[in-house]
Protein backbone atom coordinates (compact mmCIF):
# COMPACT_ATOMS: atom_id res chain seq x y z
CA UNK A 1 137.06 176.34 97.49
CA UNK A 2 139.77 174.15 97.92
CA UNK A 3 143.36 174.90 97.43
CA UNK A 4 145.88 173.69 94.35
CA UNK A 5 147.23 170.64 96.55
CA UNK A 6 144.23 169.62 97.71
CA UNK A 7 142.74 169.96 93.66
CA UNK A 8 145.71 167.85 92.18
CA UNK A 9 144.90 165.03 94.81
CA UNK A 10 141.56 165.19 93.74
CA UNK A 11 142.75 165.12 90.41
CA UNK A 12 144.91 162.16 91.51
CA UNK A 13 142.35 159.95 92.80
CA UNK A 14 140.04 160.34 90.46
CA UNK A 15 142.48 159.60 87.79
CA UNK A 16 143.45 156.47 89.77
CA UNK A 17 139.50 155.85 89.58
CA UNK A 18 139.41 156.07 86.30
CA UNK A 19 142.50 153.63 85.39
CA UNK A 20 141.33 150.88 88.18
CA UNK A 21 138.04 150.53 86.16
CA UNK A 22 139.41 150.95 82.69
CA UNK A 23 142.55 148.24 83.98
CA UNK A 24 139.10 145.85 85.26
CA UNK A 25 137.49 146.32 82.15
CA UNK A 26 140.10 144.98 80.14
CA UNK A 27 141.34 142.55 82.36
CA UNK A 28 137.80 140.87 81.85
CA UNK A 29 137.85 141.14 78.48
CA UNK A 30 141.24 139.32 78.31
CA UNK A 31 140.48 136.57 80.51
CA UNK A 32 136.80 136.42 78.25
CA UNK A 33 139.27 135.74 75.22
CA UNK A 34 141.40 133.46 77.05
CA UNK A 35 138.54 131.38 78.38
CA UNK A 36 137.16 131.40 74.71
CA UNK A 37 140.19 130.39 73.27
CA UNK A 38 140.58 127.73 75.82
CA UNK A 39 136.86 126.54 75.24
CA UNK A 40 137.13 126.50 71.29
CA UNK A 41 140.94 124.20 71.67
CA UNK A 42 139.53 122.27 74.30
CA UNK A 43 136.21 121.43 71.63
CA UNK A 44 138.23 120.84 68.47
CA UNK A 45 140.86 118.45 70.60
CA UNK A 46 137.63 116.78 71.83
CA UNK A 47 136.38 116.21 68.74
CA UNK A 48 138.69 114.16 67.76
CA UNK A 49 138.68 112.02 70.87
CA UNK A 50 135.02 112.06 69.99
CA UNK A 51 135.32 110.62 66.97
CA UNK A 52 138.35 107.96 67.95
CA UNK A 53 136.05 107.07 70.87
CA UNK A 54 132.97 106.05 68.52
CA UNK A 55 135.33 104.48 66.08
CA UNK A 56 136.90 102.56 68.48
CA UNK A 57 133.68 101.41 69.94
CA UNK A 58 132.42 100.78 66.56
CA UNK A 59 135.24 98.06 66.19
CA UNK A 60 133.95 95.82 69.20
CA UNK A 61 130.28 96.09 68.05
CA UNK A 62 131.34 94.55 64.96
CA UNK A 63 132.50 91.67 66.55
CA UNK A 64 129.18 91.13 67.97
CA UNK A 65 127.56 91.14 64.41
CA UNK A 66 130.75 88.54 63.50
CA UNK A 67 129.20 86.42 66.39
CA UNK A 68 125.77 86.62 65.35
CA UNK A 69 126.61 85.60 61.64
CA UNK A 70 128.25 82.99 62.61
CA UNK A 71 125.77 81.54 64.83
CA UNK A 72 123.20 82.26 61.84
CA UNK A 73 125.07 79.91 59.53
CA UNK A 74 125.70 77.30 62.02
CA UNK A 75 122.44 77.25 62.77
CA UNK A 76 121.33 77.00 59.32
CA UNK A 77 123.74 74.04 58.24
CA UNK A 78 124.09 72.40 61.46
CA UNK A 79 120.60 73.27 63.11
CA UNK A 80 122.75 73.35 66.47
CA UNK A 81 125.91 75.77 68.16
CA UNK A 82 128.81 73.17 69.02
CA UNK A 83 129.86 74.40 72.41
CA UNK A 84 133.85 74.04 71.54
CA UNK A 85 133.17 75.54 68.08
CA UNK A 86 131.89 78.72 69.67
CA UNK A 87 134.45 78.79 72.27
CA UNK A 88 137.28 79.09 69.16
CA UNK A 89 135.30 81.30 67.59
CA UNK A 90 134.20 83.57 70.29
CA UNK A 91 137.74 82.99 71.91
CA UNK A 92 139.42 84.53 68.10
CA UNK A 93 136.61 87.53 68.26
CA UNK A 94 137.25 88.20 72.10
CA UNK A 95 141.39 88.44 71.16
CA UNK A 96 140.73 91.10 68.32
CA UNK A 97 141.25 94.20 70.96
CA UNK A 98 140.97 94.85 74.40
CA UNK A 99 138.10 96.26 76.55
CA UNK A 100 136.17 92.80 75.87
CA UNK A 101 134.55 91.63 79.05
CA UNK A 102 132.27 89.03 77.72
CA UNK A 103 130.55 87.41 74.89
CA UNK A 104 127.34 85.41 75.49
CA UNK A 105 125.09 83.47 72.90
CA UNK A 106 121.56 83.43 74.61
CA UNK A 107 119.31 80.36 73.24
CA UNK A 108 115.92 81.20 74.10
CA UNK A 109 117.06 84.29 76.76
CA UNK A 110 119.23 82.22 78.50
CA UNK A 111 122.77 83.34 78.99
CA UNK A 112 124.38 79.76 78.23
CA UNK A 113 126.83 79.72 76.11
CA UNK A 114 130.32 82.13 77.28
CA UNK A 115 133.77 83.52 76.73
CA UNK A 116 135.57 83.61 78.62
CA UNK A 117 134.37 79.91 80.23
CA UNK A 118 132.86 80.10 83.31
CA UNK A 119 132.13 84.25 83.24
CA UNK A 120 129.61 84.58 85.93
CA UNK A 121 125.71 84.91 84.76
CA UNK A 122 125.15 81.74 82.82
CA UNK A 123 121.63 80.34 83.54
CA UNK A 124 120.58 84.24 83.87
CA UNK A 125 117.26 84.54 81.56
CA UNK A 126 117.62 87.91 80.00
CA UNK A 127 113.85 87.51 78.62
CA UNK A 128 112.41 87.72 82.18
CA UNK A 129 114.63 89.14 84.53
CA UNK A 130 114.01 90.84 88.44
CA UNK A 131 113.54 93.70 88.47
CA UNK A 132 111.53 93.38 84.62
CA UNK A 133 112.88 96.85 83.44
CA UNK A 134 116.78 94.68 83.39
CA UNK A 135 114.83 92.75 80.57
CA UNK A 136 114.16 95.75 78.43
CA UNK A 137 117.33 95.80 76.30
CA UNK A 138 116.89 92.36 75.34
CA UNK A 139 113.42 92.49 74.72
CA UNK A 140 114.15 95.55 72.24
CA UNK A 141 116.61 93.56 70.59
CA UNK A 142 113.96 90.97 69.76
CA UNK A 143 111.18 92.94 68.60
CA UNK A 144 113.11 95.88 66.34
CA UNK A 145 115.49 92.86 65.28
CA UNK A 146 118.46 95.87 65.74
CA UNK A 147 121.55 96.31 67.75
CA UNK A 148 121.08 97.25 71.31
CA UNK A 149 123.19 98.62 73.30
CA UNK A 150 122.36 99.49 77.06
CA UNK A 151 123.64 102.39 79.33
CA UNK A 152 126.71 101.65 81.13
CA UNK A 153 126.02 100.11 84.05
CA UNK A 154 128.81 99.91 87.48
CA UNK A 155 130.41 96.32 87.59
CA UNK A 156 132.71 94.42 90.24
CA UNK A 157 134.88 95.16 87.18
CA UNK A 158 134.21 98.15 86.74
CA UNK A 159 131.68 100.37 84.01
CA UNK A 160 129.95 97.73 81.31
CA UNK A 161 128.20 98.26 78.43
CA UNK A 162 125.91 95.26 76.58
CA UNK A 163 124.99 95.25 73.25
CA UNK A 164 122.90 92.82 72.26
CA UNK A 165 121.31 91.55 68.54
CA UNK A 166 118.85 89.41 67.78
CA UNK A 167 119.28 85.91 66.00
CA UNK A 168 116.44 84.16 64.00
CA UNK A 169 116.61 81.05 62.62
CA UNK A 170 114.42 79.79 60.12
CA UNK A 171 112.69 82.82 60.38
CA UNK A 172 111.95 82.07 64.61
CA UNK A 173 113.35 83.74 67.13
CA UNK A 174 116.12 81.50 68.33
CA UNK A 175 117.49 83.77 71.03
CA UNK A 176 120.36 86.26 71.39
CA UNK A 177 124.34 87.50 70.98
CA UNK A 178 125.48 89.80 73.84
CA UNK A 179 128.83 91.68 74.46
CA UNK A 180 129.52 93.32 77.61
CA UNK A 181 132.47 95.66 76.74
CA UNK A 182 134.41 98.12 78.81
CA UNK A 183 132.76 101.82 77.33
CA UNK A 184 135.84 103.83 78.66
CA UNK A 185 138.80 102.81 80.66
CA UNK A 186 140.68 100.80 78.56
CA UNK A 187 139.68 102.99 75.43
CA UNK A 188 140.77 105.78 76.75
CA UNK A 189 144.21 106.60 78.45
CA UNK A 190 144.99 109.93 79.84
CA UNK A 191 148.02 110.85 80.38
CA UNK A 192 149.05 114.34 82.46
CA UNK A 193 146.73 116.95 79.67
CA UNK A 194 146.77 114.28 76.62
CA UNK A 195 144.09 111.81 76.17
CA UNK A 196 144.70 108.54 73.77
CA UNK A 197 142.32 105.90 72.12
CA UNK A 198 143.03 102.43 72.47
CA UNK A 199 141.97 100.91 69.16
């Protein structure tokens, strides 16, 4: 048998046991709550960067359906895109926010008309590109006669996104509008733990 001093450290360490798991135990419950508060502010301030984000993206898509209404009517009273006319026009849609790369009417597949002037890629036939699968954006544009936007894609400028709509004239395909638009960086600044849309 064991004596009374040797009984009360016993006593002791089990006790000490007892309170090291029990402290454990609800230390990982509290840092489960704090990670699940964490997770649920982190989603709801997301959200709303979210939705900014897809507003703000919305905006410079509907430039590109400004451009390809335009070109529609000139091509129906004028049968022809006047290559100053598009520049001003283009030039007044490109203006509206920033995060605007490019904008590119596409006669036939071919990247020719562009604003800024002298953007690289003019000539480039979007129809029937190398490697072919470049090609499929455009292509899908054509045949569902819907928006298309692409994947964003790394650029000596940094991440691009295209969009790109179809234009028919006289009921023909006559060729294509394209934007190539910055999907992030500009749209988004972050700032220490804050994140802000630029509209």
């Amino acid at each position: 048998m064991f004596g009374p001093e040797r009984n009360a450290l016993l006593v002791a360490l089990l006790a000490l046991v007892i309170l090291t798991m029990v402290w454990t135990a609800l230390a990982n419950q509290y840092e489960a709550y704090l990670v699940s508060q964490q997770r649920s502010h982190t989603q709801a301030q997301l959200a709303g960067y979210d939705n900014a984000l897809v507003i703000s993206l919305s905006r410079r898509l509907v430039l590109l359906q400004a451009l390809w209404a335009w070109t529609e009517a000139e091509l129906a009273t004028h049968g022809i895109i006047d290559q100053a006319e598009f520049e001003a026009v283009a030039g007044g849609l490109f203006e509206t926010s920033t995060g605007n790369h490019a904008i590119w009417l596409v006669p036939n597949g071919i990247q020719s008309y562009v604003f800024p002037p002298n953007e690289p890629g003019a000539g480039v036939d979007l129809l029937h590109t190398d490697p072919p699968e470049k090609a499929l954006d455009s292509l899908a544009a054509l045949n569902t006669h819907e928006l298309v936007v692409s994947l964003p894609e790394a650029t000596t400028g940094g991440l691009e996104l295209r969009s790109r709509l179809a234009i028919y004239s006289q009921s023909h395909f006559w060729g294509l509008v394209t934007i190539a638009i910055e999907p992030a960086g500009r749209f988004c600044r972050c700032r220490g733990r804050s994140l802000s849309i630029i509209a």
